[in-house]
N, C-alpha and C. Protein backbone atom coordinates (compact mmCIF):
# COMPACT_ATOMS: atom_id res chain seq x y z
N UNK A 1 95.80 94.36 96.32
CA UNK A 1 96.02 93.19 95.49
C UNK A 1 95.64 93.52 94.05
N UNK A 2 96.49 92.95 93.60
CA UNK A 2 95.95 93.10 91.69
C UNK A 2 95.38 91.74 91.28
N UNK A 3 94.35 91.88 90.55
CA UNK A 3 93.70 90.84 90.19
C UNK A 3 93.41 90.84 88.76
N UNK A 4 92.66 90.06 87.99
CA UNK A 4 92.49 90.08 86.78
C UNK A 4 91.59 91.52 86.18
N UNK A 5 90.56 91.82 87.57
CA UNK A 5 89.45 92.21 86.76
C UNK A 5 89.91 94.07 87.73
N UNK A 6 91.27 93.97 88.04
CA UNK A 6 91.47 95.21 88.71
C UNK A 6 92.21 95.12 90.11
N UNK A 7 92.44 96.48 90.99
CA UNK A 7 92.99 96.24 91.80
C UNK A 7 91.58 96.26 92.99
N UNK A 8 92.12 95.85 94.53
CA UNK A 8 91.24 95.58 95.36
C UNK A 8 92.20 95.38 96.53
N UNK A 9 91.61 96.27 97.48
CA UNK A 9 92.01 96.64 99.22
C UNK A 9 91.65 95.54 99.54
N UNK A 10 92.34 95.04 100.55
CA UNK A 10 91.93 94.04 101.63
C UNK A 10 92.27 94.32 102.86
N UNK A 11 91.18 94.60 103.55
CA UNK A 11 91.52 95.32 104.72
C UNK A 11 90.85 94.86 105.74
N UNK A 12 91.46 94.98 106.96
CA UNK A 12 91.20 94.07 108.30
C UNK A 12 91.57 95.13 109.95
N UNK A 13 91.22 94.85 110.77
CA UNK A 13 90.94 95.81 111.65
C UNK A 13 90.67 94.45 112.78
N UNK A 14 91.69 95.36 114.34
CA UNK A 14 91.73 94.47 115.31
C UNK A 14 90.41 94.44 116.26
N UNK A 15 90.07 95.91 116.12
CA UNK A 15 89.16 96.59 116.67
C UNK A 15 87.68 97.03 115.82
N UNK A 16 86.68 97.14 116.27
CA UNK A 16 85.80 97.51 115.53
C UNK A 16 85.94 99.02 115.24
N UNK A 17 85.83 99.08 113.61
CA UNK A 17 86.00 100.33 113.17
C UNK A 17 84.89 100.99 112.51
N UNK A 18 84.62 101.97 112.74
CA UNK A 18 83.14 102.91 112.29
C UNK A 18 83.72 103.70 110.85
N UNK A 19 82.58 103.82 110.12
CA UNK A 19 82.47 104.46 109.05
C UNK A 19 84.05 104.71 108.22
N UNK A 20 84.01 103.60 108.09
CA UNK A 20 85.77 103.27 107.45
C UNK A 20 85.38 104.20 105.82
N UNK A 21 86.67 105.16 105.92
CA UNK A 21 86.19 105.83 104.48
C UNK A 21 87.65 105.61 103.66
N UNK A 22 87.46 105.13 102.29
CA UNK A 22 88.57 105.16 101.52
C UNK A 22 89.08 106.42 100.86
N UNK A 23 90.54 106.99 100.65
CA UNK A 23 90.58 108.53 99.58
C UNK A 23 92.14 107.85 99.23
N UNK A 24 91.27 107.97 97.41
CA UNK A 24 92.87 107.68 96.71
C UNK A 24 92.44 108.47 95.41
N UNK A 25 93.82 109.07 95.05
CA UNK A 25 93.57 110.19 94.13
C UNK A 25 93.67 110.15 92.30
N UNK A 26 93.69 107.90 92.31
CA UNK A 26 93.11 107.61 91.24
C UNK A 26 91.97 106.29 91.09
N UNK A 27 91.60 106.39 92.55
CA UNK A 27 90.13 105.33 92.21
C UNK A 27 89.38 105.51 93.81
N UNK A 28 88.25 105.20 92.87
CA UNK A 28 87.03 105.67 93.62
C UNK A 28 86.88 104.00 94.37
N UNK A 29 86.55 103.60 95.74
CA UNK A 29 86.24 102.49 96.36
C UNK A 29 84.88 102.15 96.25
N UNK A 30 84.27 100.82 95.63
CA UNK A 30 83.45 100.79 95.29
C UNK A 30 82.44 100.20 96.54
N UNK A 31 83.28 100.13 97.73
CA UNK A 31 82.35 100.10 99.25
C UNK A 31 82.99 101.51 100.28
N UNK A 32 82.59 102.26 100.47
CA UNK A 32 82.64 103.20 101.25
C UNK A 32 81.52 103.69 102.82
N UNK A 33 82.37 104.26 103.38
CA UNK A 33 82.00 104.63 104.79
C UNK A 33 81.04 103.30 105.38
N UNK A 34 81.64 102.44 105.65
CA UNK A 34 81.14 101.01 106.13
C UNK A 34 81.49 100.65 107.30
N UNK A 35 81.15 99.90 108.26
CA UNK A 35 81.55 99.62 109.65
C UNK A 35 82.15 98.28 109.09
N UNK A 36 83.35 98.56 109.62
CA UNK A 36 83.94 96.98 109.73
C UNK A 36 84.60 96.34 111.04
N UNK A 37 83.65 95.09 111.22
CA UNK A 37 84.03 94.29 112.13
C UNK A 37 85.01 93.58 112.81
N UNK A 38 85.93 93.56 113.85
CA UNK A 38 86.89 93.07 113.91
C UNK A 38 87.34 91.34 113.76
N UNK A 39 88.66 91.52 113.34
CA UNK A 39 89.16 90.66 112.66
C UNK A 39 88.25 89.75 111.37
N UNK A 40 87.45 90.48 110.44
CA UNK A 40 87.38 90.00 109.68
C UNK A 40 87.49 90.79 108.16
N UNK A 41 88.36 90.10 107.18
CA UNK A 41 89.13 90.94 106.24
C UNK A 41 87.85 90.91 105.37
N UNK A 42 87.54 92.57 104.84
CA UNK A 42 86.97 92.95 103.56
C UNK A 42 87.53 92.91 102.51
N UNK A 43 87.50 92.66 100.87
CA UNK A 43 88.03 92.62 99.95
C UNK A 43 87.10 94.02 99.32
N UNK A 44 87.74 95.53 99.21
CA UNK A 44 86.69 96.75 98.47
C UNK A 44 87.69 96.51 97.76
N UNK A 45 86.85 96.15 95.94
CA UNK A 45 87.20 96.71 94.84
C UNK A 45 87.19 98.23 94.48
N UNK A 46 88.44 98.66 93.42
CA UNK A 46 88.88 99.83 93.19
C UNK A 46 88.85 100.09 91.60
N UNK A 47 87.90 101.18 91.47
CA UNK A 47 87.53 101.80 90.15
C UNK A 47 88.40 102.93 89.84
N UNK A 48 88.84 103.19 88.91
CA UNK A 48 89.62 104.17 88.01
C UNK A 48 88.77 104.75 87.88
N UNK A 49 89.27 106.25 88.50
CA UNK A 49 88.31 108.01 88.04
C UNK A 49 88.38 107.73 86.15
N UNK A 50 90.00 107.57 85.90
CA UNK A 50 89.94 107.64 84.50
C UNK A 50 90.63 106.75 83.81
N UNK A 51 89.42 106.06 82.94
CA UNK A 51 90.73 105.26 81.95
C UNK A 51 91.71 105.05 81.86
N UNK A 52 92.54 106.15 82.08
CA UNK A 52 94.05 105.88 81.56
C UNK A 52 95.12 105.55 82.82
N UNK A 53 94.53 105.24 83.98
CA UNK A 53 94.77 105.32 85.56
C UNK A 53 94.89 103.53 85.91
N UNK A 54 94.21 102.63 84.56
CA UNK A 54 94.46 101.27 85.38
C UNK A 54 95.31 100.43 85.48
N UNK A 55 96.64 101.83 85.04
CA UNK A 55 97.54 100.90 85.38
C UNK A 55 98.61 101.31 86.62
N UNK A 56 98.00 102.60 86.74
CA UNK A 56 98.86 102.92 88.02
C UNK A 56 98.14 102.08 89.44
N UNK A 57 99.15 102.14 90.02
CA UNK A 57 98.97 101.33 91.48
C UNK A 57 98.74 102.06 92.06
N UNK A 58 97.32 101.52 93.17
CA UNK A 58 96.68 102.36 94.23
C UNK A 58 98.01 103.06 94.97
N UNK A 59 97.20 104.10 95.91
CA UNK A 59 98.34 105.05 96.42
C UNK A 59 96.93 106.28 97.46
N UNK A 60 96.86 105.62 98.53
CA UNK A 60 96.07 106.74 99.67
C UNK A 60 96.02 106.48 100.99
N UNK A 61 95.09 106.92 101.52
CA UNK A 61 94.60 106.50 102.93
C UNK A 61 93.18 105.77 102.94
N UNK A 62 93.11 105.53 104.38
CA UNK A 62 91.79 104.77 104.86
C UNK A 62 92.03 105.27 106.20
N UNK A 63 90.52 105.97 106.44
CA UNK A 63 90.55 106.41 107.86
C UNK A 63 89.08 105.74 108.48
N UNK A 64 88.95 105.95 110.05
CA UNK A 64 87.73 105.54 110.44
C UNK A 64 87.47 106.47 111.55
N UNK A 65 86.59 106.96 111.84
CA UNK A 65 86.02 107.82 113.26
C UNK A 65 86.37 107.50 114.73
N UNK A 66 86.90 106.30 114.57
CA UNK A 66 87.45 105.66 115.64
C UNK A 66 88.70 105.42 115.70
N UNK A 67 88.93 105.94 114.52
CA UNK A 67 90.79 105.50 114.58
C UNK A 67 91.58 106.75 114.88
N UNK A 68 92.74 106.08 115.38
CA UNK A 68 94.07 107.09 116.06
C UNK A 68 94.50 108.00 115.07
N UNK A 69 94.46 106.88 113.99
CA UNK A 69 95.52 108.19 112.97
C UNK A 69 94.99 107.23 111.72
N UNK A 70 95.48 107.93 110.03
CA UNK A 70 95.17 106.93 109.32
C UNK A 70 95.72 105.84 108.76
N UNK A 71 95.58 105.46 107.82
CA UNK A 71 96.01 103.77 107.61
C UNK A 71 97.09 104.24 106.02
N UNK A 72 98.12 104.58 105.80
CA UNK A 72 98.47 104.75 103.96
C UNK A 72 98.67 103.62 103.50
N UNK A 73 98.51 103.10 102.13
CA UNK A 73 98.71 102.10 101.89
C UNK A 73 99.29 102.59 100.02
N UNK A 74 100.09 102.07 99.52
CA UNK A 74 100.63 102.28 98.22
C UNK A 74 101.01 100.49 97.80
């Protein structure tokens, strides 16, 4: 989601998911490797490595220790 003050994942899980880790190759997640509970949606805000990056749109994965495969999201 884009918001005023930046962009921000919202992410939700049917199953309980372990050490959910974010990798995007222009912002750093400002909640990382976190257990998230099922069915209830997290909102992790997303920081720009660099300045000149806030205007490109997120673009990675989200994986968890428990998951099948990972999650891409653009």
């Amino acid at each position: 989601e884009a918001t005023p003050d930046g962009w921000v994942l919202v992410i939700e899980s049917r199953r309980f998911a372990r050490y959910v880790h974010i990798s995007d190759a222009h912002y750093r997640a400002r909640q990382d490797w976190f257990h998230l509970p099922p069915n209830r949606p997290v909102r992790v805000p997303l920081t720009p490595f660099n300045a000149n990056d806030t205007g490109v749109a997120p673009d990675g994965e989200i994986r968890a220790i428990n998951a099948h495969a990972p999650v891409f999201y653009r």
